[in-house]
Protein backbone atom coordinates (compact mmCIF):
# COMPACT_ATOMS: atom_id res chain seq x y z
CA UNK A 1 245.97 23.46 35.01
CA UNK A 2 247.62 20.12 35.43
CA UNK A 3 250.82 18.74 34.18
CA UNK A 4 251.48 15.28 34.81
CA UNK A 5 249.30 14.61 37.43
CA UNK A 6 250.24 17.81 39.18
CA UNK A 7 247.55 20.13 39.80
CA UNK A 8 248.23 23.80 40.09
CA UNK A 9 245.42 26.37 41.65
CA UNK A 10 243.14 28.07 39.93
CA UNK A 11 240.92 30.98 41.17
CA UNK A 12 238.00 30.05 38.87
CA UNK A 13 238.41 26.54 40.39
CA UNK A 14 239.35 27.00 44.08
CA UNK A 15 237.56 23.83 45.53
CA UNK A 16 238.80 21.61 43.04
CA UNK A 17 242.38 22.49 43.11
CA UNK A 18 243.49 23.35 46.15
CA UNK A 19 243.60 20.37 48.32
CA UNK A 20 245.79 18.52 45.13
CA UNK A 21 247.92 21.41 44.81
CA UNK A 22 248.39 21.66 48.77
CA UNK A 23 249.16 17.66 48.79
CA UNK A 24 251.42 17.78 45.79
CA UNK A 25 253.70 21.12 47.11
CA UNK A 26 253.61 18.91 50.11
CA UNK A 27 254.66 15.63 48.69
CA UNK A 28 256.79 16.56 45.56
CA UNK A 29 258.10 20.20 45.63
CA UNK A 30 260.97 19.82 43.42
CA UNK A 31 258.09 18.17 40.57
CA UNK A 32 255.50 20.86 41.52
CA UNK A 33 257.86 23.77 40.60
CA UNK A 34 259.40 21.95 37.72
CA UNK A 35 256.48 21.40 36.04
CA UNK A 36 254.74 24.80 36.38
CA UNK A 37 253.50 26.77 34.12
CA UNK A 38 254.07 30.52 33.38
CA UNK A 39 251.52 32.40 34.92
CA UNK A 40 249.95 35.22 32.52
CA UNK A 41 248.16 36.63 35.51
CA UNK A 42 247.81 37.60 39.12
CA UNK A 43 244.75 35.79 39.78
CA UNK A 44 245.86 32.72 40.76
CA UNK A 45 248.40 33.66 42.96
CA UNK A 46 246.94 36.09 44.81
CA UNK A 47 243.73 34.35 45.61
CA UNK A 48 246.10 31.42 46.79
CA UNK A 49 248.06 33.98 48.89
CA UNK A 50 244.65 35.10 50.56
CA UNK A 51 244.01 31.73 51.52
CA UNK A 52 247.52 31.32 53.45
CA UNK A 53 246.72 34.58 54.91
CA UNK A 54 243.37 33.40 56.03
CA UNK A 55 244.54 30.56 57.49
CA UNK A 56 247.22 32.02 59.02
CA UNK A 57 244.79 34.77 60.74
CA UNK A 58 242.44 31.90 62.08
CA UNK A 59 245.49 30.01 63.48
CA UNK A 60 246.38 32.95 65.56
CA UNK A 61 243.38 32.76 67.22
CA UNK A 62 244.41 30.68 69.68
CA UNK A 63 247.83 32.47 70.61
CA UNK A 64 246.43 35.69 69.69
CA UNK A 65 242.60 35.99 70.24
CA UNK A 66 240.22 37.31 67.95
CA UNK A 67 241.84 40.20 66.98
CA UNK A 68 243.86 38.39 64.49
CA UNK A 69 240.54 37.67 62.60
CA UNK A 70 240.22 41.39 62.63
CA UNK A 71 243.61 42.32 61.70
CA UNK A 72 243.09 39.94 58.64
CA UNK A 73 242.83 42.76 55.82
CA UNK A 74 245.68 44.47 57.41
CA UNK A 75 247.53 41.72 57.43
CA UNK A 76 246.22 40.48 54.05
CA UNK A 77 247.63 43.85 52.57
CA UNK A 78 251.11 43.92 54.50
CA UNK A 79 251.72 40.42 53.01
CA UNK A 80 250.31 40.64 49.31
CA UNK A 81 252.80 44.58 49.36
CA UNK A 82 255.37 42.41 50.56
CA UNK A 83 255.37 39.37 48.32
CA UNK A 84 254.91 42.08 45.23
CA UNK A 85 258.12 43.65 46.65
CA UNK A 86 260.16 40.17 46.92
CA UNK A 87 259.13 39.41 43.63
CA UNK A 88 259.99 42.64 41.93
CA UNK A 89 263.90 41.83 43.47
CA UNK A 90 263.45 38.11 42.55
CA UNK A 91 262.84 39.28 38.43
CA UNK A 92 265.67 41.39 38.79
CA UNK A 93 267.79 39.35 41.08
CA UNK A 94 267.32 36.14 38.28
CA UNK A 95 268.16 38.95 35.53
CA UNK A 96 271.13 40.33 37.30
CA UNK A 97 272.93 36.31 38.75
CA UNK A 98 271.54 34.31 36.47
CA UNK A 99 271.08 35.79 33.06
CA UNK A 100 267.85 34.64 33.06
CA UNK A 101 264.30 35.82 32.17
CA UNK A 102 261.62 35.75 34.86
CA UNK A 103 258.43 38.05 34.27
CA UNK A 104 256.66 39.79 37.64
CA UNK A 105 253.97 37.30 37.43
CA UNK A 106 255.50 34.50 37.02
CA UNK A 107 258.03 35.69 39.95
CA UNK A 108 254.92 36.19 42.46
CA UNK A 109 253.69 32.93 41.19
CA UNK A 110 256.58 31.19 42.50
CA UNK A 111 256.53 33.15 45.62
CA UNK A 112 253.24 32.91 46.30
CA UNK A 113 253.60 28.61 46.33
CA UNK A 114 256.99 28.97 48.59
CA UNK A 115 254.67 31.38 50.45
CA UNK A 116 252.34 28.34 51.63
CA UNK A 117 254.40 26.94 55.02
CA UNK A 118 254.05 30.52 56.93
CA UNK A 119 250.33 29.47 57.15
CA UNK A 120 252.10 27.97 60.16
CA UNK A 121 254.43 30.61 61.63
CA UNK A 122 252.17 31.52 64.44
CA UNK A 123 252.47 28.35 65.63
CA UNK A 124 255.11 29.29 68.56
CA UNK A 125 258.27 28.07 67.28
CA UNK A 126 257.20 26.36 64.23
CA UNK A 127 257.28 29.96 63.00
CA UNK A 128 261.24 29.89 62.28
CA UNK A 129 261.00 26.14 60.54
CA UNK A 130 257.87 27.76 58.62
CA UNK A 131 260.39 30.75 57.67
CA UNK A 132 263.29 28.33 56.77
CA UNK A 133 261.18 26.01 54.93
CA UNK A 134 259.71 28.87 52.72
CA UNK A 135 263.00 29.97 51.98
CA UNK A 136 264.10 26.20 50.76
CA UNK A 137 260.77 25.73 48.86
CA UNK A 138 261.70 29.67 46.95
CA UNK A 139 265.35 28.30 46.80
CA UNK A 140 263.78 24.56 44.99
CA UNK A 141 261.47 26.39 42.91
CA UNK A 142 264.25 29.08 41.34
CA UNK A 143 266.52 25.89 41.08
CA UNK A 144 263.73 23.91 39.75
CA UNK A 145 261.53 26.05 37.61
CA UNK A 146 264.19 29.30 36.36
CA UNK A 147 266.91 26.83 35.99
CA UNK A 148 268.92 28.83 38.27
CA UNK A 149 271.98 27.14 39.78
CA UNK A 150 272.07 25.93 43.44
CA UNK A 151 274.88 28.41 44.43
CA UNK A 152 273.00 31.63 42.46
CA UNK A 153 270.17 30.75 43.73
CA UNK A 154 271.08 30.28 47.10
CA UNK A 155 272.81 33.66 46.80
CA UNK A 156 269.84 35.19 45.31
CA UNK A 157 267.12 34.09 48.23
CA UNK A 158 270.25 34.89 51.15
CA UNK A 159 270.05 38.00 50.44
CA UNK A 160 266.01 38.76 51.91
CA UNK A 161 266.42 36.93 54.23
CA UNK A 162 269.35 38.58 55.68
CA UNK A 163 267.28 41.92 54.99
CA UNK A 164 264.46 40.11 56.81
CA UNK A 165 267.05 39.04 59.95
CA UNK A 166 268.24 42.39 59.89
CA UNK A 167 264.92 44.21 60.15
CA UNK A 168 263.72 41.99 62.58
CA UNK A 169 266.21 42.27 65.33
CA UNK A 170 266.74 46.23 64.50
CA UNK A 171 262.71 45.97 65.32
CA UNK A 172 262.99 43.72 68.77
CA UNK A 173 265.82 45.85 69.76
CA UNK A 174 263.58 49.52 69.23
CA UNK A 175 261.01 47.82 70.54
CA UNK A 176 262.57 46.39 73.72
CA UNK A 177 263.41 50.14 74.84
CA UNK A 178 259.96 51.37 74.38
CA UNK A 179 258.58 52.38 77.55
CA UNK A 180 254.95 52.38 78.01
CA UNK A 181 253.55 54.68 81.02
């Protein structure tokens, strides 16, 4: 699909769109989630999600070793359950703030793009600015594409990533105790 010289991904057409929908979220985020279309299915956006993964997993490698490759369809299924459960509170969240319709697909659609800069969070420290710039790009494409406004939707993408925070440091903090004999 392209509007405007803005090419979105298509499963049936992975090759052909990816690199111009990589370059365009890249170069023109507020555009790219502007113009996009409503998704009608899954496909799509879960196929593009498995790429990030992918990526992500051979990253690793080099930080990791190759047990990240092997960890890939855990992973793979940790982060697809994960992005189904942020977009279940997104549809809600844009029901409940901003009196505004947003369907499960189209919800994981969105996600699934603002997903794309954690392909780089296991990159040492580029991991936070890969978490922060996901948030933005979910915070641009509510403002951008569900019309939501700044402050709502600012409220509305807070609120995971406080959960996240939270989570996080209850998990270093459990972790840091654990004593291994």
């Amino acid at each position: 699909m392209s509007n405007q010289n803005i090419t979105y991904f298509e499963a049936n057409r992975p090759a052909q769109t990816l690199i111009s929908t990589l370059r365009t979220l890249f170069s023109q985020p507020r555009d790219f989630f502007a113009a996009m279309p409503v998704a009608i299915f899954y496909r799509n956006s879960v196929f593009f999600v498995s790429i990030i993964v992918f990526g992500l997993s051979f990253l690793a490698i080099p930080f990791y070793g190759m047990t990240m490759l092997f960890m890939f369809p855990a992973t793979w299924g940790l982060v697809l359950i994960g992005l189904r459960f942020l977009s279940a509170y997104l549809r809600w969240a844009v029901k409940t703030f901003a009196k505004a319709r947003l369907s499960s697909m189209n919800a994981f659609q969105l996600i699934g793009y603002a997903f794309l800069p954690m392909l780089f969070s296991t990159l040492s420290w580029f991991g936070v600015v890969a978490l922060l710039w996901s948030v933005y790009l979910l915070w641009l494409g509510l403002v951008a594409h569900c019309k939501v406004k700044a402050g709502t939707a600012l409220t509305i993408v807070a609120v995971p990533v406080f959960m996240l925070a939270l989570l996080g440091s209850t998990l270093v903090v459990i972790l840091s105790r654990v004593v291994i004999h």
